[in-house]
Protein backbone atom coordinates (compact mmCIF):
# COMPACT_ATOMS: atom_id res chain seq x y z
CA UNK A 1 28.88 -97.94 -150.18
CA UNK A 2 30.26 -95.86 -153.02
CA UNK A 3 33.86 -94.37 -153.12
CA UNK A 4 33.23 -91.18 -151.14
CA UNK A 5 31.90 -93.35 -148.25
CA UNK A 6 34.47 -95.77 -148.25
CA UNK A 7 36.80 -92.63 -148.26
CA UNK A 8 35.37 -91.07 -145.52
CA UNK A 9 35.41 -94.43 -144.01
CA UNK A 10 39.01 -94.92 -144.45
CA UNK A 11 39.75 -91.15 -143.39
CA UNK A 12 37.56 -91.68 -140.02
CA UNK A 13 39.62 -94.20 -139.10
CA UNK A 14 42.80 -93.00 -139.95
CA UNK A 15 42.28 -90.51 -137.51
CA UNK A 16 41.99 -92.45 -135.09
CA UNK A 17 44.98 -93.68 -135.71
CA UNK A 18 43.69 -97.24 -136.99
CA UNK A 19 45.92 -97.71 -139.57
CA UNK A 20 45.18 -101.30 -141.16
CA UNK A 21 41.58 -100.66 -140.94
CA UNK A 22 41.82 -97.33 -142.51
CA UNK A 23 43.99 -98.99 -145.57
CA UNK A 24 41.32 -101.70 -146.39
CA UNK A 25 38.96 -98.86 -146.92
CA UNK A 26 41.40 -96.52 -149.24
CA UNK A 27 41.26 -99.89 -151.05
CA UNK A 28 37.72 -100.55 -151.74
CA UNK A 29 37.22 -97.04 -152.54
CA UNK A 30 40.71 -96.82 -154.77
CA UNK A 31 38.72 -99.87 -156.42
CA UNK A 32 35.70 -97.75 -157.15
CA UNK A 33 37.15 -95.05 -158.62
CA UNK A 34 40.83 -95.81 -159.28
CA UNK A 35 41.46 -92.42 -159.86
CA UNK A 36 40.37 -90.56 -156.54
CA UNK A 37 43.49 -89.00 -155.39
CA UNK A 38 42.67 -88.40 -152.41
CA UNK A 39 42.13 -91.88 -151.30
CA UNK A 40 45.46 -92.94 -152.71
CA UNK A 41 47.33 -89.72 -150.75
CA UNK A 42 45.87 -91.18 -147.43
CA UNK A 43 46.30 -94.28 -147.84
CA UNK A 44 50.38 -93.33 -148.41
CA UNK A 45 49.95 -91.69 -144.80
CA UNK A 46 48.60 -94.65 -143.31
CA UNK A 47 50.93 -96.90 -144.90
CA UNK A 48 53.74 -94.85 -143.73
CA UNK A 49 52.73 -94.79 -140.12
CA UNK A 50 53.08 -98.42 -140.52
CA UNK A 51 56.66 -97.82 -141.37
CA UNK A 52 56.08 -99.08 -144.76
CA UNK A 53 57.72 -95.94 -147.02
CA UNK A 54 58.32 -97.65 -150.20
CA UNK A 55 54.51 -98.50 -151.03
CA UNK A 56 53.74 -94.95 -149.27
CA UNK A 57 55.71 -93.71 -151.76
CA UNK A 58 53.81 -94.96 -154.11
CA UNK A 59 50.72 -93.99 -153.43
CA UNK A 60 52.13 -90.49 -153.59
CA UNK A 61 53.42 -90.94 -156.67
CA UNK A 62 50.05 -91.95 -158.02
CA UNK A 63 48.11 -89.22 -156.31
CA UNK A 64 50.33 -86.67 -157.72
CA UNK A 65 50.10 -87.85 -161.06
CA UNK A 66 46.41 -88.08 -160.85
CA UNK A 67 45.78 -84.64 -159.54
CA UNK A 68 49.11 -82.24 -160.28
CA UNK A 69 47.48 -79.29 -159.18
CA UNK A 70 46.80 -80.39 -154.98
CA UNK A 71 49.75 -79.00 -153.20
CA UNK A 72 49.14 -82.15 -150.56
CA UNK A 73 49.78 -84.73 -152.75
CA UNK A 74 53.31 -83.23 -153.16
CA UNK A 75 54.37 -82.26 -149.51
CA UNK A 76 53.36 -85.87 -148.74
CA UNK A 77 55.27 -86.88 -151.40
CA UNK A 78 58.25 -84.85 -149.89
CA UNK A 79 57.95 -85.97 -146.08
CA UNK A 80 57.62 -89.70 -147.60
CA UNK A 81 61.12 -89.02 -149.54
CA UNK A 82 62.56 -88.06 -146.68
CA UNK A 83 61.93 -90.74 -144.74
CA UNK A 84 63.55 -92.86 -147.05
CA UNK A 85 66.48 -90.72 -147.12
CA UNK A 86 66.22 -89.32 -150.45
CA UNK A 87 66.57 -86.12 -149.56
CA UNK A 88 66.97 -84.58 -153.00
CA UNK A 89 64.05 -85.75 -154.04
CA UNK A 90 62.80 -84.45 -151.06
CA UNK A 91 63.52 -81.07 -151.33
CA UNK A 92 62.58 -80.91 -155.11
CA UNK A 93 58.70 -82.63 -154.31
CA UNK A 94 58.43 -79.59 -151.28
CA UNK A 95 59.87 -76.86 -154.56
CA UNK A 96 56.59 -78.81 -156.35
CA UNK A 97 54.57 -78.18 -153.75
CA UNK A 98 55.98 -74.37 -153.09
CA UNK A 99 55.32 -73.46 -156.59
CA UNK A 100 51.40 -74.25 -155.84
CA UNK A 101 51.17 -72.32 -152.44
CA UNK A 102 54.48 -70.23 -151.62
CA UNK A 103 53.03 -69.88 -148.43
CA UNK A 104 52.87 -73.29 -147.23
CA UNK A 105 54.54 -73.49 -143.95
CA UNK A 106 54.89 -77.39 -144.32
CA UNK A 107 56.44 -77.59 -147.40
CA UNK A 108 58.98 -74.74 -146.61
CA UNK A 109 59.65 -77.36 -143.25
CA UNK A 110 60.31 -80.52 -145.45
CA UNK A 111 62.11 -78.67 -147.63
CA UNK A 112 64.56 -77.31 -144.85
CA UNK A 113 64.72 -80.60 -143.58
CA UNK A 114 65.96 -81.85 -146.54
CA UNK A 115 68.60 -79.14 -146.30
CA UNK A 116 69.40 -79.59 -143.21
CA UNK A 117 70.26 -83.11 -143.85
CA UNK A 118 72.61 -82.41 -146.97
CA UNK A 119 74.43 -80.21 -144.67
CA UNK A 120 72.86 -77.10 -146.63
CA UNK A 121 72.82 -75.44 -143.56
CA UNK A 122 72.56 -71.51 -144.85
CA UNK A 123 69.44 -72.67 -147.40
CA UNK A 124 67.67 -74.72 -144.37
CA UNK A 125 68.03 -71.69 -142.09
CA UNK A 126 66.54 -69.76 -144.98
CA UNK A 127 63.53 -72.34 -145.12
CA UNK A 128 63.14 -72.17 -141.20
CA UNK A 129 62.29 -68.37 -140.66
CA UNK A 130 60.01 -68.76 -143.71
CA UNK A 131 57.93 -70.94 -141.81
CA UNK A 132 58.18 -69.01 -138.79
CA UNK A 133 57.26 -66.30 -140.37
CA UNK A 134 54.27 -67.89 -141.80
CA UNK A 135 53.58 -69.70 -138.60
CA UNK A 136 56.03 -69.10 -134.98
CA UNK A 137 53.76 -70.93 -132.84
CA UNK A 138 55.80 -74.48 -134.81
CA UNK A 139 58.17 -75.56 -132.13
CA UNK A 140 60.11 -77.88 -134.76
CA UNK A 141 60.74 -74.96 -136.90
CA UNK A 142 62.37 -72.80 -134.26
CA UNK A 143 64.29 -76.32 -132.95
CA UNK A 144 65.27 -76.78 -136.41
CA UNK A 145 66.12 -73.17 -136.74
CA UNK A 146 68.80 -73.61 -134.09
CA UNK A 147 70.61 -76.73 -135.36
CA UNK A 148 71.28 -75.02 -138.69
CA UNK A 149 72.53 -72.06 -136.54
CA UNK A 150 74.85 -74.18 -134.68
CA UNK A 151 76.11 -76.06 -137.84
CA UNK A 152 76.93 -72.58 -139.45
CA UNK A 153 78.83 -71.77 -135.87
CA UNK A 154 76.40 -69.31 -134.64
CA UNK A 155 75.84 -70.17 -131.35
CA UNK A 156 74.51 -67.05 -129.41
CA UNK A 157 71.75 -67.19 -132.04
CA UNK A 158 71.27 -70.74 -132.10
CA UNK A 159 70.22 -70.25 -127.95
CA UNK A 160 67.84 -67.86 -128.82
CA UNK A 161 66.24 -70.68 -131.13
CA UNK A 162 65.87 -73.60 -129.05
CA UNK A 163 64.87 -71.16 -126.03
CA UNK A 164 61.82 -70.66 -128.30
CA UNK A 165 60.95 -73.85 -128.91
CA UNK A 166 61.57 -74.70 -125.35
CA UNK A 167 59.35 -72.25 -124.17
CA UNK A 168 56.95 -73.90 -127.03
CA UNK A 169 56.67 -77.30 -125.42
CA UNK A 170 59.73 -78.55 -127.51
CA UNK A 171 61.77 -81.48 -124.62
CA UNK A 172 64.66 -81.86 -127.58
CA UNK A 173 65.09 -78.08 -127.46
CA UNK A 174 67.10 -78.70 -124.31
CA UNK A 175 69.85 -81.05 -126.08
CA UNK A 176 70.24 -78.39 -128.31
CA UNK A 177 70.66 -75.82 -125.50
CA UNK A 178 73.21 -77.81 -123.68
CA UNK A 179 75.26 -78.12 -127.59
CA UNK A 180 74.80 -74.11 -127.89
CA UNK A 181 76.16 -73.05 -124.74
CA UNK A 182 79.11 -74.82 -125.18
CA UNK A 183 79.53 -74.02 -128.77
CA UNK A 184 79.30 -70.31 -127.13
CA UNK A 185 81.54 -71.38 -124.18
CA UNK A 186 78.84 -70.80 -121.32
CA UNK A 187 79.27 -74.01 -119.83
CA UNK A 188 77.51 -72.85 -116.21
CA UNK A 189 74.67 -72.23 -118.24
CA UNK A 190 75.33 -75.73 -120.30
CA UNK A 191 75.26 -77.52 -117.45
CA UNK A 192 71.92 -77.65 -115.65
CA UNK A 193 70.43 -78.21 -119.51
CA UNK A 194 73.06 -81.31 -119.89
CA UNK A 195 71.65 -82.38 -116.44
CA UNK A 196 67.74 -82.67 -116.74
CA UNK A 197 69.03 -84.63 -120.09
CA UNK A 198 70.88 -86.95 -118.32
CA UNK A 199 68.06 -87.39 -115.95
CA UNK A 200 65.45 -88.93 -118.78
CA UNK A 201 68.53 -90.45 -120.89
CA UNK A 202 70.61 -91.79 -118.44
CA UNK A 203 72.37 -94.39 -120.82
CA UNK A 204 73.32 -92.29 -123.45
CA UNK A 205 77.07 -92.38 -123.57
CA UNK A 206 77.46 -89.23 -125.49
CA UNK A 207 75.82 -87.25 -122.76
CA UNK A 208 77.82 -88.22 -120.07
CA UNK A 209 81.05 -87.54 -122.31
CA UNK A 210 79.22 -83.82 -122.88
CA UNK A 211 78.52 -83.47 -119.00
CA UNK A 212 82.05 -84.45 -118.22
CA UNK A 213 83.56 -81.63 -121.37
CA UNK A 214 81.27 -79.01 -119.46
CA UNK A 215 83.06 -80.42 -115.93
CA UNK A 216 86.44 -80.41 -117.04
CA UNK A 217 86.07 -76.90 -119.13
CA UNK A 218 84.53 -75.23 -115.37
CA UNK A 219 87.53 -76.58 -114.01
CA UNK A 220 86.14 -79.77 -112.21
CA UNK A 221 88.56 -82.67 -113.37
CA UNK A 222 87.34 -84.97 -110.56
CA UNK A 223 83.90 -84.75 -111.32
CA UNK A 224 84.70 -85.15 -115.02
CA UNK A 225 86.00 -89.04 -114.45
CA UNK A 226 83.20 -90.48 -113.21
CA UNK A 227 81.28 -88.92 -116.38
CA UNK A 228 83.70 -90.23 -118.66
CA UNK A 229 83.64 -93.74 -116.51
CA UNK A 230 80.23 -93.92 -117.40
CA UNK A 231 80.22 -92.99 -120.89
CA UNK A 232 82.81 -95.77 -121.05
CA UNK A 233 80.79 -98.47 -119.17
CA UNK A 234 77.97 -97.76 -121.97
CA UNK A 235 80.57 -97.16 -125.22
CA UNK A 236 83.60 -98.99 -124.28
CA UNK A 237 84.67 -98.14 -128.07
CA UNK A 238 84.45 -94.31 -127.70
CA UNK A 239 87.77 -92.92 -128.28
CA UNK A 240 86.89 -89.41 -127.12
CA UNK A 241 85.89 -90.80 -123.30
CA UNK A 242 89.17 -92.55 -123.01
CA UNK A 243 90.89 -89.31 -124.34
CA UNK A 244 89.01 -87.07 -122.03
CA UNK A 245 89.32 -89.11 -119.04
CA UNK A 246 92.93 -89.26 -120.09
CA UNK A 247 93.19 -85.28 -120.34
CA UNK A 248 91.36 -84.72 -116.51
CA UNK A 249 93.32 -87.36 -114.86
CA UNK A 250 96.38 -85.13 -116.26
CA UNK A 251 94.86 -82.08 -115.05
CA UNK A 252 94.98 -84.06 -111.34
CA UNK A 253 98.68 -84.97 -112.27
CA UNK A 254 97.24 -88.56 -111.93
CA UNK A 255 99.82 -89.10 -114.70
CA UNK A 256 100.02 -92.99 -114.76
CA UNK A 257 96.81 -93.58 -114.94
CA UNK A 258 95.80 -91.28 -117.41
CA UNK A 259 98.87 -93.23 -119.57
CA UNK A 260 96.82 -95.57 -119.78
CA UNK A 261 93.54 -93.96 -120.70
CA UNK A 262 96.23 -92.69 -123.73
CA UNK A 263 97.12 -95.88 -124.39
CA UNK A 264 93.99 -97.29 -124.60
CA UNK A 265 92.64 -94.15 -127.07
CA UNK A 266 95.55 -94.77 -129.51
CA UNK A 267 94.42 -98.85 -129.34
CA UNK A 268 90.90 -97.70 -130.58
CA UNK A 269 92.34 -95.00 -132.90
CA UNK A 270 96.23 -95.14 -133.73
CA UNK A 271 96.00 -92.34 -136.09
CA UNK A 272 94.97 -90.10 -133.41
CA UNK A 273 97.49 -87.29 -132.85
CA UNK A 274 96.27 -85.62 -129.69
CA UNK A 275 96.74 -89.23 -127.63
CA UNK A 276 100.22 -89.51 -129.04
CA UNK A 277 101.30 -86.34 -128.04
CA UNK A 278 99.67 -87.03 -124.65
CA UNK A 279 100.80 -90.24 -124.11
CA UNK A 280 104.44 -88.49 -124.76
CA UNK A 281 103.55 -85.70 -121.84
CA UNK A 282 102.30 -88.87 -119.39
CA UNK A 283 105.48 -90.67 -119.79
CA UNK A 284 107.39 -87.28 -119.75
CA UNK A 285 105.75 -86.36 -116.23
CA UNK A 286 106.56 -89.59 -115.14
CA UNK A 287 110.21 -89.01 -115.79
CA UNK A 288 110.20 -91.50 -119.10
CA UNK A 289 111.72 -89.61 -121.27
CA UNK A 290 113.54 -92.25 -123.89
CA UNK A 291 110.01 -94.07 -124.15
CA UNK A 292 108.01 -90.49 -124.46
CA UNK A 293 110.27 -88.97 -127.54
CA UNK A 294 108.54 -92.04 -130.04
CA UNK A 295 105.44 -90.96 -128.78
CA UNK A 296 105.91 -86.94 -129.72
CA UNK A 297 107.91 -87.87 -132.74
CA UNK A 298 104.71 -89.88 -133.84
CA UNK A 299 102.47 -87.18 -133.17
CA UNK A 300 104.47 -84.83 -135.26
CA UNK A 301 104.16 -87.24 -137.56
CA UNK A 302 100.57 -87.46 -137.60
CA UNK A 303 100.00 -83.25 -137.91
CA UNK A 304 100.62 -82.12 -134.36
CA UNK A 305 103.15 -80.12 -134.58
CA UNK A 306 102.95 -78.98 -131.60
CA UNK A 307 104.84 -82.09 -130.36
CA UNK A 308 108.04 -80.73 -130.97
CA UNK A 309 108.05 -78.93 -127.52
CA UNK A 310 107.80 -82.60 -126.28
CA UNK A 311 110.77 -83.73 -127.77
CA UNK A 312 113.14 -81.04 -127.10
CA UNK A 313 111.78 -81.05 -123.46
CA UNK A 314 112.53 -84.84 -123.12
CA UNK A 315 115.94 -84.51 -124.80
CA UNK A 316 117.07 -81.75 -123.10
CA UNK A 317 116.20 -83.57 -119.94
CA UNK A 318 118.20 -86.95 -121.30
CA UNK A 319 121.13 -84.07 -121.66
CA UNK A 320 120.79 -84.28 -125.74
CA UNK A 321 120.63 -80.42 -125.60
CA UNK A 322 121.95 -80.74 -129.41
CA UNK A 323 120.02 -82.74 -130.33
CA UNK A 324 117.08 -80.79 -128.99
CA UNK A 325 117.80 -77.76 -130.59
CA UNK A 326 118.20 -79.51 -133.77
CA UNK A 327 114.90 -81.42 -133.53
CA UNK A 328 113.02 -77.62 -132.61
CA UNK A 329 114.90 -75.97 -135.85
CA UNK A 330 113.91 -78.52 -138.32
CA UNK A 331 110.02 -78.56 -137.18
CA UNK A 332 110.39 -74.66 -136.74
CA UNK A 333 111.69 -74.95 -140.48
CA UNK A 334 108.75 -77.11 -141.65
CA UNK A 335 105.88 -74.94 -140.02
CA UNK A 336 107.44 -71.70 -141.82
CA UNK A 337 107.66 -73.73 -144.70
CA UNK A 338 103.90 -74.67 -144.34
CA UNK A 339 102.86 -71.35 -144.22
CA UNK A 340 103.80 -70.64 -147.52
CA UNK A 341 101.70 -70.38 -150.27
């Protein structure tokens, strides 16, 4: 067989997604005519299905050096980059690629991807409704669209995104529902998203912390614990479910017991202001007040300053009214003095 057959070879079967097969035939025909750049661009795809990104790579490389000109030499390049997390490089192969075709919907993708992961979020959202524009039947394009929308704290337009690619055939589209309506504080409509989630990840910890946020914010503390119990039971390192469970066993007045969810927070994260200045109000509710004045004093300490109230409260109640009123003028002092510039 000469080179085109072997190619066509190789491409038959890397359609049908046998990947080995279809590499031994990119070989022989690379081997015929070392310079066919198509052969060397597929066999890059096939090697990268195989997870192996580094000799993808370079097959990319090669094709692109063989044949400049073929725009899919460089958006393979591109999506290969990427998976390796060299996301630069990434977004300057898909400019390569742009310069050939500015109307390539699948370079203007990569190349928003690329953004997106840089935390470019204005310039990805700029690359997604290019390639809706070109193309708005691509469900990962309007998903895409929405996570740059929520990163740049847009959330009434970032619904309007993933309801797209929901309606597209998109399953992810419905995490990123559940994140926009509670960016946009419509947690009755986060809910039943969160939900469905739940039901085909049921051990993902962060979940169940987000289903118990969109409990507590309706105003359902009780249902909230057994969220956060769960996100527990799967990350028993996760600050924020200790904290939260901590924060709806408060809202029950279940004060001792959310003490120790505090505790337990600040054992995990000691520099965490929030649980120090909670821990302060437990104590304080539990009529503590010598051991909860350390406790606000630290978070003050930390950048709540908020934890002032705290200490006057508790020293007020310990009949240190002086004191107290001491303590509230100095932090009063410090937060005008912050506020300079």
């Amino acid at each position: 067989m000469d080179a085109l057959e072997l190619f066509a070879k190789g491409h038959a079967e890397l359609v049908e997604k046998h990947y080995a097969q279809a590499i031994e035939f990119f070989d022989r025909a690379i081997e015929a005519e070392p310079r066919n750049a198509d052969a060397w661009s597929e066999k890059g795809i096939a090697l990268a299905m195989l997870g192996q990104n580094e000799k993808a790579l370079e097959c990319h490389e090669r094709a692109v050096e063989i044949a400049p000109q073929a725009m899919g030499g460089w958006v393979n390049k591109a999506n290969t980059l990427h998976r390796l997390d060299r996301n630069e490089e990434s977004a300057e192969a898909a400019n390569s690629a742009l310069v050939l075709n500015p109307r390539s919907a699948d370079a203007w993708y990569i190349r928003g991807r690329a953004m997106l992961e840089m935390k470019r979020y204005d310039e990805a959202l700029d690359c997604y409704e290019r390639v809706i524009r070109l193309d708005a039947t691509i469900k990962r394009a309007w998903f895409n669209k929405g996570l740059a929308l929520l990163r740049l704290k847009r959330p009434n337009e970032a619904i309007v995104a993933f309801e797209e690619a929901w309606r597209l055939g998109d399953t992810d589209a419905r995490n990123g529902l559940s994140e926009a309506f509670c960016a946009a504080g419509k947690f009755e409509q986060a809910l039943p998203h969160c939900e469905k989630i739940l039901e085909r990840e049921p051990g993902s910890g962060t979940l169940w912390l987000q289903k118990g946020r969109i409990l507590r914010e309706l105003k359902r503390p009780a249902e909230a614990i057994p969220c956060y119990e769960r996100s527990i039971d799967i990350e028993p390192k996760e600050k924020l479910a200790w904290y939260n469970k901590g924060v709806a066993l408060s809202d029950l007045k279940r004060h001792a017991e959310a003490l120790e969810c505090y505790e337990r927070t600040i054992a995990l994260d000691p520099s965490y202001a929030w649980a120090w200045n909670n821990k302060g109000a437990s104590l304080a509710s539990l009529g503590r007040f010598r051991k909860a004045v350390p406790c606000f004093e630290e978070a003050e300490r930390l950048g709540d300053y908020n934890a002032y109230k705290g200490v006057s409260y508790c020293r007020s109640k310990m009949g240190l009214l002086f004191l107290a009123a001491d303590w509230a003028s100095k932090l009063a002092a410090k937060l005008t003095g912050a506020k300079k510039p």
